[in-house]
Protein backbone atom coordinates (compact mmCIF):
# COMPACT_ATOMS: atom_id res chain seq x y z
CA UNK A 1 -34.84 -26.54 16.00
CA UNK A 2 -33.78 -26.77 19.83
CA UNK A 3 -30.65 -29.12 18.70
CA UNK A 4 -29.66 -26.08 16.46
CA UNK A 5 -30.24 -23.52 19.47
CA UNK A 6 -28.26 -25.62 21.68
CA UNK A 7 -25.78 -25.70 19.39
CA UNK A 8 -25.58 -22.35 18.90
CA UNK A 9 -25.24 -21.88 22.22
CA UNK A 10 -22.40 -24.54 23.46
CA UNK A 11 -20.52 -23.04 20.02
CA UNK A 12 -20.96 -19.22 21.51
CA UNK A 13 -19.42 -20.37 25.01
CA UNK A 14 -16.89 -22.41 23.48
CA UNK A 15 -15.84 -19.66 21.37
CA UNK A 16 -15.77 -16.81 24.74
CA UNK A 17 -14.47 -19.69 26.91
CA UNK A 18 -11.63 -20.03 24.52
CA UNK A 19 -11.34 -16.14 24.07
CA UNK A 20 -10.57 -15.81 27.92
CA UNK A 21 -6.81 -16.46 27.09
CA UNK A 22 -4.76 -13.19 28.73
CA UNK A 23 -6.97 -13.04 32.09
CA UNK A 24 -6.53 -16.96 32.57
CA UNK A 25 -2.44 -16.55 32.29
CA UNK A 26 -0.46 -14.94 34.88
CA UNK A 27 1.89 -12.47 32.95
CA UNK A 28 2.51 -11.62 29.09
CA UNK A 29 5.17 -10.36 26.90
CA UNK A 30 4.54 -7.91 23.94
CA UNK A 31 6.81 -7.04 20.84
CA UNK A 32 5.50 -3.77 18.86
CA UNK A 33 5.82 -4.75 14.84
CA UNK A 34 5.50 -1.18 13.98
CA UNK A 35 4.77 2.11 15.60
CA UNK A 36 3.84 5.76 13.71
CA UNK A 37 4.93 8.42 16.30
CA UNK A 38 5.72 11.91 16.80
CA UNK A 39 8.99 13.04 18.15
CA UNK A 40 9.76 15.42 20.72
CA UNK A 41 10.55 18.61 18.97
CA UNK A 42 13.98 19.48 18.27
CA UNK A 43 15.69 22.93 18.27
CA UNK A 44 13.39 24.93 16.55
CA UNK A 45 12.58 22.36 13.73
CA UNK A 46 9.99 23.21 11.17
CA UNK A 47 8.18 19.90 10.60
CA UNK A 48 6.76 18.91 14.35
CA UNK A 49 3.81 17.38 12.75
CA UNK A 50 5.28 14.84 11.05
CA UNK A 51 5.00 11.62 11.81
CA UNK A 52 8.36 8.70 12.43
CA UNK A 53 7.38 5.07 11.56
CA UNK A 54 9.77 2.92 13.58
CA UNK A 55 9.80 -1.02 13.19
CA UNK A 56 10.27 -3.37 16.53
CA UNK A 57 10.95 -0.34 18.70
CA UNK A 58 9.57 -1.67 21.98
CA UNK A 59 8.58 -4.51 24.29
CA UNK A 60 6.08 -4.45 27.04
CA UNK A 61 5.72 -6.95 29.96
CA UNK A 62 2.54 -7.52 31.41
CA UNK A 63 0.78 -9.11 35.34
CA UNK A 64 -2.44 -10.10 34.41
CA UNK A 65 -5.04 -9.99 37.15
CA UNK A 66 -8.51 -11.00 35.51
CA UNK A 67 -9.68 -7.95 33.20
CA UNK A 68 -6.84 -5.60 34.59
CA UNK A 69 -2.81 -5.81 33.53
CA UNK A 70 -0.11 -4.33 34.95
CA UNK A 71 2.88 -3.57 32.58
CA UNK A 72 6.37 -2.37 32.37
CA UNK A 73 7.35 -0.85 28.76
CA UNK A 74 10.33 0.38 26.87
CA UNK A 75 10.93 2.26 23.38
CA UNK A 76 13.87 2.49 21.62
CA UNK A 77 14.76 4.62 18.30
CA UNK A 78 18.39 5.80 17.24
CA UNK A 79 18.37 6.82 13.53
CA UNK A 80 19.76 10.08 10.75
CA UNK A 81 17.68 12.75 11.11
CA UNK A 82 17.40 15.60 8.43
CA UNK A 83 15.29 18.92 8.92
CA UNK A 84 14.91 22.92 8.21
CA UNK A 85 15.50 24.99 11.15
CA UNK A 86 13.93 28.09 12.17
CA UNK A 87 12.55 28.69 8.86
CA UNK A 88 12.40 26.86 5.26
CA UNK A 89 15.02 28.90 4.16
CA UNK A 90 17.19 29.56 7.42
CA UNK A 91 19.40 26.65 8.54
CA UNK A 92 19.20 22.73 7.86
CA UNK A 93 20.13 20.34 10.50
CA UNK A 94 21.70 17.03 9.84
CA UNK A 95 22.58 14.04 12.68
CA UNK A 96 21.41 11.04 14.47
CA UNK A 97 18.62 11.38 17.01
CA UNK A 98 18.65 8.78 20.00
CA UNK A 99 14.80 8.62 21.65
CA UNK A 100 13.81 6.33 24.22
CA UNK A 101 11.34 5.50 27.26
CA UNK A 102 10.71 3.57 30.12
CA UNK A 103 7.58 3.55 31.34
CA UNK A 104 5.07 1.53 34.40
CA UNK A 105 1.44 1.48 33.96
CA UNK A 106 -2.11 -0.45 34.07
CA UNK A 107 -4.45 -1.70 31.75
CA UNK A 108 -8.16 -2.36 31.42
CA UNK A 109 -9.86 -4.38 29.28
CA UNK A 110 -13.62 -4.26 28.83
CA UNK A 111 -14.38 -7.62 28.06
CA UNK A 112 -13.26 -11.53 28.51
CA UNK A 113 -14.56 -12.13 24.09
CA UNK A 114 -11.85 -12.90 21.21
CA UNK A 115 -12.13 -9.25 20.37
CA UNK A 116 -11.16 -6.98 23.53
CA UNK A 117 -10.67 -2.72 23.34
CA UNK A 118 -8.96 -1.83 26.68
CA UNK A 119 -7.75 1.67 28.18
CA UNK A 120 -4.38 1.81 29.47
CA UNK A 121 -2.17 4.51 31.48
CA UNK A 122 1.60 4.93 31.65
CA UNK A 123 3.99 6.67 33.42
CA UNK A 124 7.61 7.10 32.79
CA UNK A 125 10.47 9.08 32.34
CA UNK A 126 11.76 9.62 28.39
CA UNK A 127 14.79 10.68 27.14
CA UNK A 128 15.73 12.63 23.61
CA UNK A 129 19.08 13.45 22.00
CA UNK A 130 20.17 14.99 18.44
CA UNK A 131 24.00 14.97 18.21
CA UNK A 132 24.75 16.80 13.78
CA UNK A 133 25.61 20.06 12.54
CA UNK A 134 23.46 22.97 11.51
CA UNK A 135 24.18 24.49 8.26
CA UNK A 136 22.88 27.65 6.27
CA UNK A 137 20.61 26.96 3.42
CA UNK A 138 21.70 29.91 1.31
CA UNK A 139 25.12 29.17 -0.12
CA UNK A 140 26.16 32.74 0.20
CA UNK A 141 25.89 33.39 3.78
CA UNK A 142 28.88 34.13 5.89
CA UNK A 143 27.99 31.75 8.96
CA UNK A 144 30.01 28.87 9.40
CA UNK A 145 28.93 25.36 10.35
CA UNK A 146 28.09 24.76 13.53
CA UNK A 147 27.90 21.76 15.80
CA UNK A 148 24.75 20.68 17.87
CA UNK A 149 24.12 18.66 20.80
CA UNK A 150 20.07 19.29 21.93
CA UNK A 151 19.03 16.73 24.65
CA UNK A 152 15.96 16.76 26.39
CA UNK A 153 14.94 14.74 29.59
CA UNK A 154 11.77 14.47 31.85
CA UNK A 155 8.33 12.94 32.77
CA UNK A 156 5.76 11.28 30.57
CA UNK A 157 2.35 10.32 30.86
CA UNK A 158 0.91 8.22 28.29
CA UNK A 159 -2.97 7.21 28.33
CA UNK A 160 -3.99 4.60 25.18
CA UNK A 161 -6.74 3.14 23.74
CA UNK A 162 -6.33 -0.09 22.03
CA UNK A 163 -7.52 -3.38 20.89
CA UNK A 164 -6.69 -7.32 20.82
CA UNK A 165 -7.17 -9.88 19.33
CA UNK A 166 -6.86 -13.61 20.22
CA UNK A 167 -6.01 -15.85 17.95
CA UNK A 168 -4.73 -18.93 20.39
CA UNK A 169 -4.89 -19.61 23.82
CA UNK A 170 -1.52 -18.55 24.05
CA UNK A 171 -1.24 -16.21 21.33
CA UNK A 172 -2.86 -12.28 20.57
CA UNK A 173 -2.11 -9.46 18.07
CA UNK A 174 -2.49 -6.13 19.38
CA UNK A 175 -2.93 -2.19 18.04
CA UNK A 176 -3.02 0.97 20.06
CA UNK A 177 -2.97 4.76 19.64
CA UNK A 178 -2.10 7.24 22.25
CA UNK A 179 -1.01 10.34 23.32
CA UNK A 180 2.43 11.72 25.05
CA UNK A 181 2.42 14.36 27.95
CA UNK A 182 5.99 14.98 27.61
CA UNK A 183 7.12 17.63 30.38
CA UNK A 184 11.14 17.88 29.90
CA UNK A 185 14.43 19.85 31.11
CA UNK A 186 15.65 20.39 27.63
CA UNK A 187 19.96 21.58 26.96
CA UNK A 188 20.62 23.08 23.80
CA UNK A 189 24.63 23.17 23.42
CA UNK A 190 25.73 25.07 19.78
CA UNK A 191 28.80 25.33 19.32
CA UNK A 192 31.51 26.55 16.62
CA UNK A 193 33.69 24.13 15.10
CA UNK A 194 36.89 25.81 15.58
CA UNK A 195 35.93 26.28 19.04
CA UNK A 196 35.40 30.25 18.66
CA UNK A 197 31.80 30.95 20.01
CA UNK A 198 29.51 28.22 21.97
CA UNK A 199 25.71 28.89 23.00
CA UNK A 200 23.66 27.05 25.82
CA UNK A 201 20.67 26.88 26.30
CA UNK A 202 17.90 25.87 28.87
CA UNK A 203 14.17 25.39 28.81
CA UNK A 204 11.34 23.50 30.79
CA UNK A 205 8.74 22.63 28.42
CA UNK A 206 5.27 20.74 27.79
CA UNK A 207 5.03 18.88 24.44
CA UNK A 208 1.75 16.90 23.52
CA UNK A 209 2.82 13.85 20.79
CA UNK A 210 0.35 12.12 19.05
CA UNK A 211 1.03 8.35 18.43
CA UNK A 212 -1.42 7.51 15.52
CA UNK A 213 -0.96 3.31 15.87
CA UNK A 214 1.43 0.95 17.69
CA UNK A 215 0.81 -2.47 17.00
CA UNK A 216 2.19 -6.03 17.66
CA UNK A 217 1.93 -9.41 18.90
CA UNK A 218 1.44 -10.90 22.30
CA UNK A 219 2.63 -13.79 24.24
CA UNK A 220 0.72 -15.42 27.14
CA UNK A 221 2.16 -17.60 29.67
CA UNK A 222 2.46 -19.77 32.66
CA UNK A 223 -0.96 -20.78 32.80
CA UNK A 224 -3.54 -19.96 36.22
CA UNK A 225 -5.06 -23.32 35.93
């Protein structure tokens, strides 16, 4: 009976020795797989709730200091864009949207075991374009096409919650979900494309954007030991 409780227990610090892995190397570098986000709202689009899912969007760089990391992170999307404007049955927008972020931050884990939730904080400055046209939905109005160019700029603040996983020394997969403060000087340029009439546009604005899941994998080097 002891030689089974003392094997128990050399197994259970082998296995949270082993699970020490980020803390006992200096920095890391994380790719995100796959990321379900909300965008910043554009024009006066109908469906702000939905959700984008965006594959290897970002990268994050992290200083480990025992159960604390400080990181640097980046997103990138750029892809066609369809939506109703206004109303269901006013105008449809079509174009590319262009979103990215750069952001500094900190985070905490709660524990040194193979399995480790941790808080984290951002701050940043993001960036959102839509270049298209707007168009009428009902065939017989009189309006004519018009061209678009919405662009919104300004602060961030990001906290997450998240989780990881170690599988190697070396080696973690990673998921979190958070939640933009977006605070932005937005431009909203509509313009005729004969050049008759052009409209612009100016607001300051809050936006709150829920990011359901990030995840990805992590890469641990240049060892403290």
């Amino acid at each position: 009976m002891k030689k089974v409780l003392l094997s128990a227990v050399a197994l259970l610090f082998t296995l949270t020795s082993y699970a020490q892995s980020s803390a006992d190397y200096n920095y890391s570098i994380g790719l995100r797989g796959i990321s379900v986000m909300q965008l910043p709202k554009i024009l006066n689009q109908t469906n702000t709730q939905d959700y984008t899912k965006m594959f290897a969007n970002g990268a994050i760089i992290k200083f480990n200091d025992n159960q604390i990391s400080y990181r640097i992170s980046g997103n990138y999307y750029r892809d066609n864009i369809s939506f109703k404007n206004t109303c269901e049955s006013c105008e449809i927008a079509n174009g590319k949207v262009t979103d990215y972020s750069f952001k500094i931050g900190f985070e905490k884990s709660f524990n040194y075991s193979r399995i480790q939730p941790y808080f984290a904080f951002d701050l940043g400055y993001r960036s959102n374009r839509f270049t298209g046209m707007l168009s009428q939905v009902n065939p017989t109005a009189t309006s004519v096409n018009q061209n678009v160019d919405a662009n919104k700029n300004g602060l961030v603040m990001t906290p997450s919650i998240g989780l990881k996983i170690n599988i190697i020394s070396t080696l973690c997969v990673f998921a979190e979900s958070n939640l933009d403060f977006n605070y932005s000087y937005e431009k909203q340029d509509i313009s005729d494309p004969n050049g008759v009439g052009r409209t612009v546009n100016t607001y300051r604005k809050w936006e709150f954007l829920l990011n359901p899941v990030s995840a990805g994998i992590q890469f641990n080097f240049n060892s403290k030991n």
